[in-house]
Every structure is written in structure tokens, then in C-alpha cells.
N, C-alpha and C. Protein backbone atom coordinates (compact mmCIF):
# COMPACT_ATOMS: atom_id res chain seq x y z
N UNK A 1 0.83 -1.16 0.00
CA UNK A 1 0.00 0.00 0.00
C UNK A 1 0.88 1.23 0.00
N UNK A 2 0.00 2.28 -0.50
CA UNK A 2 0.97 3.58 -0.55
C UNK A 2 0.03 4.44 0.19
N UNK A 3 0.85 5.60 0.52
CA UNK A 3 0.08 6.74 1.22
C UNK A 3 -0.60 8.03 0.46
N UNK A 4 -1.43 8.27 0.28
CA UNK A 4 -1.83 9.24 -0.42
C UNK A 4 -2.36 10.51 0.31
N UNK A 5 -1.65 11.65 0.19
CA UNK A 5 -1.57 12.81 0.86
C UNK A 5 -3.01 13.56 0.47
N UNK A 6 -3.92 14.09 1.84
CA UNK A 6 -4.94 14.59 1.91
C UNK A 6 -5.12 15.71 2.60
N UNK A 7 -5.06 16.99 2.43
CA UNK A 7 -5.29 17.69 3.80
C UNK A 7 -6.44 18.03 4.52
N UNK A 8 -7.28 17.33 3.78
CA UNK A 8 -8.79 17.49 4.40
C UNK A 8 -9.04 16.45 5.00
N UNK A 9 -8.27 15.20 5.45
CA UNK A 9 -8.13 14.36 6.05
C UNK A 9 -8.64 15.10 7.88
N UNK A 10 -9.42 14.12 8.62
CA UNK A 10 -9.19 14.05 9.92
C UNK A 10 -7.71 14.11 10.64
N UNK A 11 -7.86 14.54 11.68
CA UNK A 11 -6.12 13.93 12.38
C UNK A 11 -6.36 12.76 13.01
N UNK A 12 -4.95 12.52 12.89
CA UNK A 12 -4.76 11.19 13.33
C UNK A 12 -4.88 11.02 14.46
N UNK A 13 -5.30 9.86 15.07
CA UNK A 13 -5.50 9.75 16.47
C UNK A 13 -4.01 9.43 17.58
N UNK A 14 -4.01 9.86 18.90
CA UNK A 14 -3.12 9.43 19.49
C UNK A 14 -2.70 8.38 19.80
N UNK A 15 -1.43 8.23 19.88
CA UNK A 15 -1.18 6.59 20.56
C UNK A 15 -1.13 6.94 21.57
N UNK A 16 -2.01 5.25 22.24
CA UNK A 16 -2.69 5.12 23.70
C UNK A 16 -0.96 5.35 24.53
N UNK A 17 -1.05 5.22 25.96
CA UNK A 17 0.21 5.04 27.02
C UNK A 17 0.65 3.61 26.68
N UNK A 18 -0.56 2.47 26.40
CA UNK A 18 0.40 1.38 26.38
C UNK A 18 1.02 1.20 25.15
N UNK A 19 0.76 1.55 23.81
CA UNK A 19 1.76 1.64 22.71
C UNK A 19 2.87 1.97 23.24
N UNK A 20 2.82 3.50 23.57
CA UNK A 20 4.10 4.33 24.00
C UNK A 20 4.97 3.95 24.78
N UNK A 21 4.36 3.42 26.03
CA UNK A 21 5.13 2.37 26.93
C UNK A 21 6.16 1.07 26.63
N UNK A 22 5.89 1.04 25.26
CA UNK A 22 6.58 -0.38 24.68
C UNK A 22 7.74 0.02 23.89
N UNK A 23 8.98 -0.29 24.49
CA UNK A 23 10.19 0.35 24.40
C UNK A 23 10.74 0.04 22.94
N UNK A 24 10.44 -1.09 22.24
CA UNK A 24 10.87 -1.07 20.55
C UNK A 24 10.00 -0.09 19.61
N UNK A 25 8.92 0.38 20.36
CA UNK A 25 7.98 1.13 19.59
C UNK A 25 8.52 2.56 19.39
N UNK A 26 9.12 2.89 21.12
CA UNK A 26 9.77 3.94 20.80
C UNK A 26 10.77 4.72 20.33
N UNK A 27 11.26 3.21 20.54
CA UNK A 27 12.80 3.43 19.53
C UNK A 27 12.75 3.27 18.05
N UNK A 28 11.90 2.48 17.54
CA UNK A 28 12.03 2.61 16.37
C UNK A 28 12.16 3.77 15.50
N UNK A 29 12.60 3.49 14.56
CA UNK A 29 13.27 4.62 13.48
C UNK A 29 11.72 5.12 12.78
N UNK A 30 11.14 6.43 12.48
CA UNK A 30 10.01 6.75 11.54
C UNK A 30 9.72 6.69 10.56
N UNK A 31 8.73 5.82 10.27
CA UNK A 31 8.82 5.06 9.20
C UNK A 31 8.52 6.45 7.84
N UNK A 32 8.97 6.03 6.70
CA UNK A 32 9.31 7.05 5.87
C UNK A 32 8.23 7.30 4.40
N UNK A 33 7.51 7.80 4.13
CA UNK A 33 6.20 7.33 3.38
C UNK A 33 6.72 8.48 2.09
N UNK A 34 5.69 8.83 1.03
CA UNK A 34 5.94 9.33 0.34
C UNK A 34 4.24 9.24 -0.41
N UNK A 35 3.57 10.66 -0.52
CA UNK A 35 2.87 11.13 -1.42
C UNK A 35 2.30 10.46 -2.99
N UNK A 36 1.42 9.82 -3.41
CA UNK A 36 1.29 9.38 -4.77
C UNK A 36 -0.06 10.03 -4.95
N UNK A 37 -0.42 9.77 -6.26
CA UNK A 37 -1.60 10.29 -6.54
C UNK A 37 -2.31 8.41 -6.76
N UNK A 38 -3.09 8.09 -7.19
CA UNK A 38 -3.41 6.70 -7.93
C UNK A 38 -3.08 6.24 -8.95
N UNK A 39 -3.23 7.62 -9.50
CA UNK A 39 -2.16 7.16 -10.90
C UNK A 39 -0.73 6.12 -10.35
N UNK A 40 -0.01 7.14 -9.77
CA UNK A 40 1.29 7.22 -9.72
C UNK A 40 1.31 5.39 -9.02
N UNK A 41 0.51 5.56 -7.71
CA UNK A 41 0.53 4.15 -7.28
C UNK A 41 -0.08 2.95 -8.82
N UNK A 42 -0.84 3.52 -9.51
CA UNK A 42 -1.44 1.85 -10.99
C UNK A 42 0.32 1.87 -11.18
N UNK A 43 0.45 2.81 -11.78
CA UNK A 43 1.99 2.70 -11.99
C UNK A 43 3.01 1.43 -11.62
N UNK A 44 2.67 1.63 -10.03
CA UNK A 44 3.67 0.95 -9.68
C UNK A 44 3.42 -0.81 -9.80
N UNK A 45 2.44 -1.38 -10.33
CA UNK A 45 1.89 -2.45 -10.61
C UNK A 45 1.88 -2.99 -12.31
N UNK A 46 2.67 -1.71 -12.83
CA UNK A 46 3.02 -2.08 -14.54
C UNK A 46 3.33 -3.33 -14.61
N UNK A 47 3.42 -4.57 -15.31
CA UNK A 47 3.45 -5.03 -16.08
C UNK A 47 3.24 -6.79 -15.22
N UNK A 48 1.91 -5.89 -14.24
CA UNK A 48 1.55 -7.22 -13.76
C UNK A 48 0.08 -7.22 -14.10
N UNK A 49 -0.98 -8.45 -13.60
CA UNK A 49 -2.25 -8.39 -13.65
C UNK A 49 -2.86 -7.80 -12.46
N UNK A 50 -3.49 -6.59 -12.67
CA UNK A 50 -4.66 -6.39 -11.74
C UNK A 50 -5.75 -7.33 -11.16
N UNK A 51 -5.57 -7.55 -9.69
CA UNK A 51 -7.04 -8.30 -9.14
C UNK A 51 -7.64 -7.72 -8.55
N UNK A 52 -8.88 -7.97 -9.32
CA UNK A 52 -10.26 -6.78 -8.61
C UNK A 52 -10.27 -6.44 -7.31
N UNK A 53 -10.74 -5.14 -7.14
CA UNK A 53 -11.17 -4.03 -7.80
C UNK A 53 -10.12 -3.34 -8.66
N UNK A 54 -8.32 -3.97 -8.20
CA UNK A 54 -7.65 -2.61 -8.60
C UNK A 54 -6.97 -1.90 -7.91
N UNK A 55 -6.45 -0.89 -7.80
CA UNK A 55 -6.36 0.04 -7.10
C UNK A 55 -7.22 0.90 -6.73
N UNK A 56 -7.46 1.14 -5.47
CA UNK A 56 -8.91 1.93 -5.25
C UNK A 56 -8.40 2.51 -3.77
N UNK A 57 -9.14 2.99 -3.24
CA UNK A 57 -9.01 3.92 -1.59
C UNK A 57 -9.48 2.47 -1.21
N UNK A 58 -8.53 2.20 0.06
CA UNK A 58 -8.85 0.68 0.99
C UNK A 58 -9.99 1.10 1.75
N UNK A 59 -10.99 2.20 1.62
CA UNK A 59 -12.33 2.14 2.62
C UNK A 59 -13.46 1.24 1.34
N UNK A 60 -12.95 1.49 -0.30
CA UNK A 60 -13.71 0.95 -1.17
C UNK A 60 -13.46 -0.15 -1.41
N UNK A 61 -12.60 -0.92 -0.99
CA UNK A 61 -12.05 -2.37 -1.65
C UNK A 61 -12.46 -3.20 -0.70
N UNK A 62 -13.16 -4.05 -1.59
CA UNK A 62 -14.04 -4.56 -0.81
C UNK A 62 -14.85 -4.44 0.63
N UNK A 63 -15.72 -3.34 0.51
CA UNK A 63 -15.68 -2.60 1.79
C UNK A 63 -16.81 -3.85 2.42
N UNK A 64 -17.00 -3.63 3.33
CA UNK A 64 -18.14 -4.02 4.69
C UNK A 64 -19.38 -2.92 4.63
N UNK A 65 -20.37 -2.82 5.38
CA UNK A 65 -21.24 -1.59 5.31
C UNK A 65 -20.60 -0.49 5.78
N UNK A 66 -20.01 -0.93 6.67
CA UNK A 66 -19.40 0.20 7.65
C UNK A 66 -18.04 1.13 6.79
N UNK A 67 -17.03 0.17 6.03
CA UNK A 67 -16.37 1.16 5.43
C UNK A 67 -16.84 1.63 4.07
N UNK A 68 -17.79 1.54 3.47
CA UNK A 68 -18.58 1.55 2.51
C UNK A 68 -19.59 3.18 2.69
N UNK A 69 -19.16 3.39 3.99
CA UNK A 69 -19.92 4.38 4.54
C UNK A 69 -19.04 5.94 4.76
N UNK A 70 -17.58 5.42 4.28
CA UNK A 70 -16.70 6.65 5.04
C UNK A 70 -16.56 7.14 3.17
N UNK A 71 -16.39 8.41 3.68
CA UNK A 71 -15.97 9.43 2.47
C UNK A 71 -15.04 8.76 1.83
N UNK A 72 -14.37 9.22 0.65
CA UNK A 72 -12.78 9.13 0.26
C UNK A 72 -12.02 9.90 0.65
N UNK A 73 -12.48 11.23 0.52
CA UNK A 73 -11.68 12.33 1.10
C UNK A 73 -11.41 12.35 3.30
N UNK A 74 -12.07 11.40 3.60
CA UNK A 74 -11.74 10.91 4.96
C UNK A 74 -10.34 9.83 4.74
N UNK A 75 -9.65 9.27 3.75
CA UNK A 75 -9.06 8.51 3.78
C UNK A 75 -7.80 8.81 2.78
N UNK A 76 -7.11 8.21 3.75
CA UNK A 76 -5.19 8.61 3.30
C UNK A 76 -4.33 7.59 2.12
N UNK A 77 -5.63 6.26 2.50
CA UNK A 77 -4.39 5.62 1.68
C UNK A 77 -5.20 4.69 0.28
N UNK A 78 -3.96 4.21 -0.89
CA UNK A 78 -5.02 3.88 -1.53
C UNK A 78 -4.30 2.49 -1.73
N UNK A 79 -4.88 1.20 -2.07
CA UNK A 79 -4.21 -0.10 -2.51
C UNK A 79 -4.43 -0.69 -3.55
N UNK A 80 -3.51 -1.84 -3.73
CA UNK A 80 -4.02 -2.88 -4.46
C UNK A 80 -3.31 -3.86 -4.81
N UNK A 81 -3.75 -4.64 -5.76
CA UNK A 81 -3.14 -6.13 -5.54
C UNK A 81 -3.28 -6.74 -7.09
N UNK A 82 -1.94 -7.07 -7.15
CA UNK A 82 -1.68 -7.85 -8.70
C UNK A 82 -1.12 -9.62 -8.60
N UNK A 83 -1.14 -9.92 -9.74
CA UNK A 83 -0.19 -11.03 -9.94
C UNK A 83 0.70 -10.53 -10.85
N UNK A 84 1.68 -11.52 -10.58
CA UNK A 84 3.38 -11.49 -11.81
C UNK A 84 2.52 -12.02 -12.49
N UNK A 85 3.12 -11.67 -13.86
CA UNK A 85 2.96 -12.33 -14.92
C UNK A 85 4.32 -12.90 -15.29
């Protein structure tokens, strides 16, 4: 999955005390993301087969009622899933 930059996004929620409390959590290094549009993420799936839906916002892929229910513009990231050819 990639991250897709929104600024009309919600904020993110806090991590609880017991995340924080857990000493590899805090040490770990920040993990390092980078901006795509959808395009940019189909892209990165060139010259394999798409399996449905595709690339799409993960609240639409294969949603439940419940994520079926959230905006797109509530959501940061978009996925998807191929085979090698």
C-alpha cells in the first residue's frame, strides 16, 4: 500500500500510554512514506495483472457496510493487488 496525501483528512489519532510504553515502539526509526496520486501508485503495478477491484481507496475495496460508509476524502491511503505475470 501507498500513502496518499490529503489535507482534508481528519487527524490522526493518538497513541494510547500502552503503545508508547513499549520500548521497541519507541525506539524505532520513523517510518518514511511518500505522497502518490493513484495514478502514480497503478503505476507501480506495470506489467503485472490487476485483481479486482484494482487500485482503489482501501475504505472501497471490498468494503463491509461500515467502510462503505466513510468518504474518500476521509481517507489517506489507496491499494491494491496484482499477480506477476
Amino acid at each position: 500500500m501507498a500513502g496518499r496525501g490529503n489535507a482534508d483528512r481528519p487527524p490522526f489519532v493518538a497513541l494510547s500510554d500502552t503503545v508508547l510504553a513499549c520500548p521497541k515502539i519507541r525506539k524505532a526509526p520513523v517510518l518514511q512514506n511518500k505522497a502518490r496520486t493513484k495514478d502514480e501508485i497503478a503505476a507501480l503495478f506495470d506489467g503485472m495483472e490487476p485483481i479486482p477491484p484494482g487500485v482503489t481507496m482501501v475504505n472501497q475495496w471490498h468494503p463491509d457496510e461500515t467502510a462503505s460508509r466513510i468518504p474518500d476524502e476521509h481517507v489517506s491511503i489507496a491499494g491494491g493487488i496484482a499477480r506477476k505475470l
